[in-house]
N, C-alpha and C. Protein backbone atom coordinates (compact mmCIF):
# COMPACT_ATOMS: atom_id res chain seq x y z
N UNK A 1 24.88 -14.26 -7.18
CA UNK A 1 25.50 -13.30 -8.06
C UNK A 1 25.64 -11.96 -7.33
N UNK A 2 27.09 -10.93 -7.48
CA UNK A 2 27.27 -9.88 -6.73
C UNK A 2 26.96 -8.50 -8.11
N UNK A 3 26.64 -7.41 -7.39
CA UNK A 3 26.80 -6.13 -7.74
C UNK A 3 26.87 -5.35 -7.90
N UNK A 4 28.70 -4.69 -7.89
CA UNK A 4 29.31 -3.70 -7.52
C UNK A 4 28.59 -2.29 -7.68
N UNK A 5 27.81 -1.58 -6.14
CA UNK A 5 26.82 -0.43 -6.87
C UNK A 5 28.08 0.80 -7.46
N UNK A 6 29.38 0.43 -6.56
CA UNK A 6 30.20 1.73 -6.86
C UNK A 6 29.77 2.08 -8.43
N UNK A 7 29.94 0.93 -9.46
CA UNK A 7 29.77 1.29 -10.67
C UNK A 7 28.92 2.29 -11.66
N UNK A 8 27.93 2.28 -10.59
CA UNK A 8 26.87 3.51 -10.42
C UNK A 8 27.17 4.59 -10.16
N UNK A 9 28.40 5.07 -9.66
CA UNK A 9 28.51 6.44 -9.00
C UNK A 9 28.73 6.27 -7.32
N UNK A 10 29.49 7.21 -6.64
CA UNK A 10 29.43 6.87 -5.07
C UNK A 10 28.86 7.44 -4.34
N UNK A 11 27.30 8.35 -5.41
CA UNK A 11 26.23 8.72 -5.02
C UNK A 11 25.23 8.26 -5.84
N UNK A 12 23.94 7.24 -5.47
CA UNK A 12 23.06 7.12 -6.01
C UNK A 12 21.86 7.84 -5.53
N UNK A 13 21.89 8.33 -6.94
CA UNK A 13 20.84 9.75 -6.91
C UNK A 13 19.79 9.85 -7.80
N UNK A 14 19.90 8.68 -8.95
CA UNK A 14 19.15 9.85 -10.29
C UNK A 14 18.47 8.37 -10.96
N UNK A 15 16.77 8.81 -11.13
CA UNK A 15 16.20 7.42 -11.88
C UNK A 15 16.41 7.01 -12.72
N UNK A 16 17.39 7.34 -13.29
CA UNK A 16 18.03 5.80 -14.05
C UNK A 16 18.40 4.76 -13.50
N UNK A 17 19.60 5.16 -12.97
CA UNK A 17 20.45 4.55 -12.41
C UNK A 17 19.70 3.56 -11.02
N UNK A 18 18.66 3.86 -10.90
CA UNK A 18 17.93 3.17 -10.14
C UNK A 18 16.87 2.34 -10.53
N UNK A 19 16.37 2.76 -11.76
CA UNK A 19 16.07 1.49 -12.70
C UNK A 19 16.83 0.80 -13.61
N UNK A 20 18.31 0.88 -13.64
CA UNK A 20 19.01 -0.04 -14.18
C UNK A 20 19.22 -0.81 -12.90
N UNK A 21 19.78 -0.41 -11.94
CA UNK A 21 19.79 -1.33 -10.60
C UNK A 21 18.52 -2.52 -10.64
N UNK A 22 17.32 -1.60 -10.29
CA UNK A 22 16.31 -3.06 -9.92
C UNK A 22 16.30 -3.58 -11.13
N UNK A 23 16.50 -3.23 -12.48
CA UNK A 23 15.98 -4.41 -13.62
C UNK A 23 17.33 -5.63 -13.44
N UNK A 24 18.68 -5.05 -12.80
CA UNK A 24 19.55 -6.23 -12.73
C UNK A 24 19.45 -6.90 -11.72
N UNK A 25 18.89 -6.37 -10.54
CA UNK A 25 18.88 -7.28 -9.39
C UNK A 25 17.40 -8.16 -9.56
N UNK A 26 16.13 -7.52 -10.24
CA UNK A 26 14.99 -8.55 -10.97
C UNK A 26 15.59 -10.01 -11.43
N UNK A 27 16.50 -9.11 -12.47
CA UNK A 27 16.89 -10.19 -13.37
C UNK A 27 17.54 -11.19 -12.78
N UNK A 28 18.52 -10.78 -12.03
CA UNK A 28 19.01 -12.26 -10.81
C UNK A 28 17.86 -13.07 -10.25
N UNK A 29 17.10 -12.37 -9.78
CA UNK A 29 16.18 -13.11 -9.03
C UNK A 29 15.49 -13.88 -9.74
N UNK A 30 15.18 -13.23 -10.58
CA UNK A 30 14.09 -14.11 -11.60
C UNK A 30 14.91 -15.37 -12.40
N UNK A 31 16.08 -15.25 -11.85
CA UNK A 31 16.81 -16.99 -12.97
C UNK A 31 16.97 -17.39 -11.52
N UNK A 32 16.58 -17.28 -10.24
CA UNK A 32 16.53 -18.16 -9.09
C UNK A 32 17.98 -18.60 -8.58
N UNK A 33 18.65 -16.87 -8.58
CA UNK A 33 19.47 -16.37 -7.77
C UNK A 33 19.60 -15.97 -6.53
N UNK A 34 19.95 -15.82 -5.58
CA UNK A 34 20.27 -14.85 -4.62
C UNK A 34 21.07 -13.71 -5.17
N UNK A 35 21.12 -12.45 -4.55
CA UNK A 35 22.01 -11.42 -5.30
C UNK A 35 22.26 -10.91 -4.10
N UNK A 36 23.56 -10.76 -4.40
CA UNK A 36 24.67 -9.69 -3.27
C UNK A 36 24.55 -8.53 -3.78
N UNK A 37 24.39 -7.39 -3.03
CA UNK A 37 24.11 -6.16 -3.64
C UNK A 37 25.38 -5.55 -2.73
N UNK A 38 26.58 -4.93 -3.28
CA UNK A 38 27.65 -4.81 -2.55
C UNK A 38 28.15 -2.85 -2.85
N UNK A 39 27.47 -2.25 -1.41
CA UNK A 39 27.66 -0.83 -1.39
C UNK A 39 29.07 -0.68 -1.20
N UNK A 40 30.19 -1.02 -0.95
CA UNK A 40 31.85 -0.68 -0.93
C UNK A 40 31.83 0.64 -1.54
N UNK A 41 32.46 1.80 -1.45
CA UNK A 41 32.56 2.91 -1.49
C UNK A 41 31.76 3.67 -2.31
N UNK A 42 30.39 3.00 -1.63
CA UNK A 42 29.17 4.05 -1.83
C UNK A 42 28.73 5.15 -0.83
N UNK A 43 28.62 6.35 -0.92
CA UNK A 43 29.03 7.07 -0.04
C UNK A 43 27.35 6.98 0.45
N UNK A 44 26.11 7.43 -0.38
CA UNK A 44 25.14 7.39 0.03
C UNK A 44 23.80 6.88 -1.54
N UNK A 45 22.77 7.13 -1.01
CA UNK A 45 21.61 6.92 -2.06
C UNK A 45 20.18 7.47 -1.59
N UNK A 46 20.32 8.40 -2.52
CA UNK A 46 18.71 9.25 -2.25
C UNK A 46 17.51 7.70 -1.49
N UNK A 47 17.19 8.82 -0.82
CA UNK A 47 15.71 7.84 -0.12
C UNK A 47 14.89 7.20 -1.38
N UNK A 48 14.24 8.58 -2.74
CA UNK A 48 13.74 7.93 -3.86
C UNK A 48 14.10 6.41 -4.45
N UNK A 49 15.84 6.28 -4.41
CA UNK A 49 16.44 5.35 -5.39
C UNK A 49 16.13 4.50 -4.36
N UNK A 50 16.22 4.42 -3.09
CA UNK A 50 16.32 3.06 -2.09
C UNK A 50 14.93 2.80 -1.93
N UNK A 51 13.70 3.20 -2.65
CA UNK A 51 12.59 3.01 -2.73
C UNK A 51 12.01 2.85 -3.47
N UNK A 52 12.55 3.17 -5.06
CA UNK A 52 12.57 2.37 -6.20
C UNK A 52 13.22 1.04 -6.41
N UNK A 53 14.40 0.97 -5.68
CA UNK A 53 14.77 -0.54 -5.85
C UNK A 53 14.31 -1.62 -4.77
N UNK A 54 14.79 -1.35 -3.55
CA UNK A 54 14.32 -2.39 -2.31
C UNK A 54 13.33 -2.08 -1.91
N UNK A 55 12.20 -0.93 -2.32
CA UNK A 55 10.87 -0.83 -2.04
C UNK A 55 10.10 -1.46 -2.55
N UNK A 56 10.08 -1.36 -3.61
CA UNK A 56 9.93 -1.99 -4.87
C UNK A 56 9.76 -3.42 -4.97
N UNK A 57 11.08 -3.90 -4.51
CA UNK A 57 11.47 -5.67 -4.56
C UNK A 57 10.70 -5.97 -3.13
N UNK A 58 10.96 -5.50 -1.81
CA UNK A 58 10.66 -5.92 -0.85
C UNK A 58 8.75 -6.22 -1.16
N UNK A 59 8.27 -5.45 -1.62
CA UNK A 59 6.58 -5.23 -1.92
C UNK A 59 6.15 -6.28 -2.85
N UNK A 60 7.49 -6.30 -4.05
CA UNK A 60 6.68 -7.85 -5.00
C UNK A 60 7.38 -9.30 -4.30
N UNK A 61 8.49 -9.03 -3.52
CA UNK A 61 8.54 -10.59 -2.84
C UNK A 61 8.49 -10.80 -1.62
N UNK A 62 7.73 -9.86 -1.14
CA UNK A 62 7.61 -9.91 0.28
C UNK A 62 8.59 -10.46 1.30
N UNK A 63 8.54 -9.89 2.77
CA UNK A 63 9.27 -10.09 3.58
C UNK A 63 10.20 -11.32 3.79
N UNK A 64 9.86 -12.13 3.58
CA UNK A 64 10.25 -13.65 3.55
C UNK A 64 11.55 -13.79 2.45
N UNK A 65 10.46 -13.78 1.32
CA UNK A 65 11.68 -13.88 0.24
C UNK A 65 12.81 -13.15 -0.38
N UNK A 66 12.39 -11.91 -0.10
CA UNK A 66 13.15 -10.37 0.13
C UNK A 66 14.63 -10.58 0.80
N UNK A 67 14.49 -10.94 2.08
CA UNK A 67 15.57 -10.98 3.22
C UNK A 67 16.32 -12.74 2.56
N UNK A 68 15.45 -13.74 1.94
CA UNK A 68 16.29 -14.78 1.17
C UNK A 68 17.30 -14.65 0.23
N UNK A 69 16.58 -14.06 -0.61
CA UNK A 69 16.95 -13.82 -2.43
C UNK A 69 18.20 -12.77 -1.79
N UNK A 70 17.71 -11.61 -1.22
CA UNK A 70 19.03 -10.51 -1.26
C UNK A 70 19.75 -9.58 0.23
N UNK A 71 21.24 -9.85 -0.60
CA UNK A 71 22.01 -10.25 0.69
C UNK A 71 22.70 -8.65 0.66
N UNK A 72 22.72 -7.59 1.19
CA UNK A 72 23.12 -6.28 1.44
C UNK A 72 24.62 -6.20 2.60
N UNK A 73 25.93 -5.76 1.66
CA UNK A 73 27.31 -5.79 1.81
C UNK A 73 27.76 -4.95 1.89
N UNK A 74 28.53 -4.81 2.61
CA UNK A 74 29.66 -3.10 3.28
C UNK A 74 28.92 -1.77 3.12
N UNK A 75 27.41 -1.99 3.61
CA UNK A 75 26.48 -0.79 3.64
C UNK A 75 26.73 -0.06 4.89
N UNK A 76 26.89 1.32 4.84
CA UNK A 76 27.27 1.98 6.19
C UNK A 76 25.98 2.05 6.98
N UNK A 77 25.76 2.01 7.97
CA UNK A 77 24.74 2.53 9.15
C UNK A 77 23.76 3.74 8.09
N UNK A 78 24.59 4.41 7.57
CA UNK A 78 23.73 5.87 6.95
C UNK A 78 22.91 4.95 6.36
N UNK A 79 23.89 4.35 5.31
CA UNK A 79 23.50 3.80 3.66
C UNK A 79 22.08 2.65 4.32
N UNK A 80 21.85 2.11 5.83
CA UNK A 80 20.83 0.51 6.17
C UNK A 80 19.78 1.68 6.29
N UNK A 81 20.16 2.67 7.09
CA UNK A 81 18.68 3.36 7.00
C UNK A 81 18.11 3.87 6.46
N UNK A 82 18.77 4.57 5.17
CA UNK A 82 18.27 5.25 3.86
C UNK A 82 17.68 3.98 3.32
N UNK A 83 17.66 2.55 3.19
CA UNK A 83 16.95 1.46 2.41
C UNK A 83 15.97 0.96 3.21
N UNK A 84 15.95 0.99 4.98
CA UNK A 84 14.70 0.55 5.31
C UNK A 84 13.99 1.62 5.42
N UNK A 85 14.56 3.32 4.86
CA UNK A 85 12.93 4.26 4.80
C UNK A 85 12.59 3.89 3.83
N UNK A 86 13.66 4.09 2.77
CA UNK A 86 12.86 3.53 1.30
C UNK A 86 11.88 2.16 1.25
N UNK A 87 12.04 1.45 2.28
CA UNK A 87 11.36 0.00 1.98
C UNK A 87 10.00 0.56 2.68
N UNK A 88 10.04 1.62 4.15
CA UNK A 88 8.94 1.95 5.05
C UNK A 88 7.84 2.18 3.84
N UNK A 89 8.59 3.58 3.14
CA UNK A 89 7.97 4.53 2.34
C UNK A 89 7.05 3.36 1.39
N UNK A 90 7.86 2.50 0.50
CA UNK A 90 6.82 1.66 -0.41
C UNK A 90 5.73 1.48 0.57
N UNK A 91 5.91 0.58 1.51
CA UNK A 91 4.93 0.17 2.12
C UNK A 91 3.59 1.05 2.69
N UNK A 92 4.08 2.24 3.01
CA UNK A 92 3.23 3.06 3.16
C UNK A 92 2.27 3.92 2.22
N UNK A 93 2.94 4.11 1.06
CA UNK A 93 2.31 4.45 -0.33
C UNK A 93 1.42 3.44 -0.59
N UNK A 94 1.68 2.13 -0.48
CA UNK A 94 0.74 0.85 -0.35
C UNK A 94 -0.64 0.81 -0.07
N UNK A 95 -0.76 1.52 1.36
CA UNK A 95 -1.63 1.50 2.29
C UNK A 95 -2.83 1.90 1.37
């Protein structure tokens, strides 16, 4: 299952919108989906939101199943590294 973040805004910025994200990409996962998460003219996304959602997910399904379940689409270079600080950051709050 795909989903369009443009629909969000072509800045994700603000915790809502970042807990409506992970409760829909949960919800894929949890009916034993894969989910396309498809940035197309997303310009960027606060470090917070990319660490509420793929911090978040990466920490409850760990590395393995993380990189299975979800498949990340027309993300710019900016947009891969703003989601692996956000994923660093969970992990490090972890510690």
């Amino acid at each position: 299952m795909k989903i369009e973040l443009k629909k969000y805004g072509l800045i994700i910025s603000d915790k809502d919108s970042g807990n409506i994200i992970y409760t829909e990409i949960k919800k894929i996962i949890s009916e034993n989906n894969n989910c396309i998460i498809d940035f197309k003219d997303v310009k960027s996304m606060a470090t917070f939101n990319a660490k509420q959602i793929f911090g978040k997910l990466y920490l409850e399904l760990g590395s393995n199943l993380f990189f299975e379940k979800i498949e990340i689409k027309n993300a710019s270079d900016d947009l891969k590294l703003i989601i692996r600080l956000g994923i660093q950051s969970a992990l490090e709050d972890k510690k």
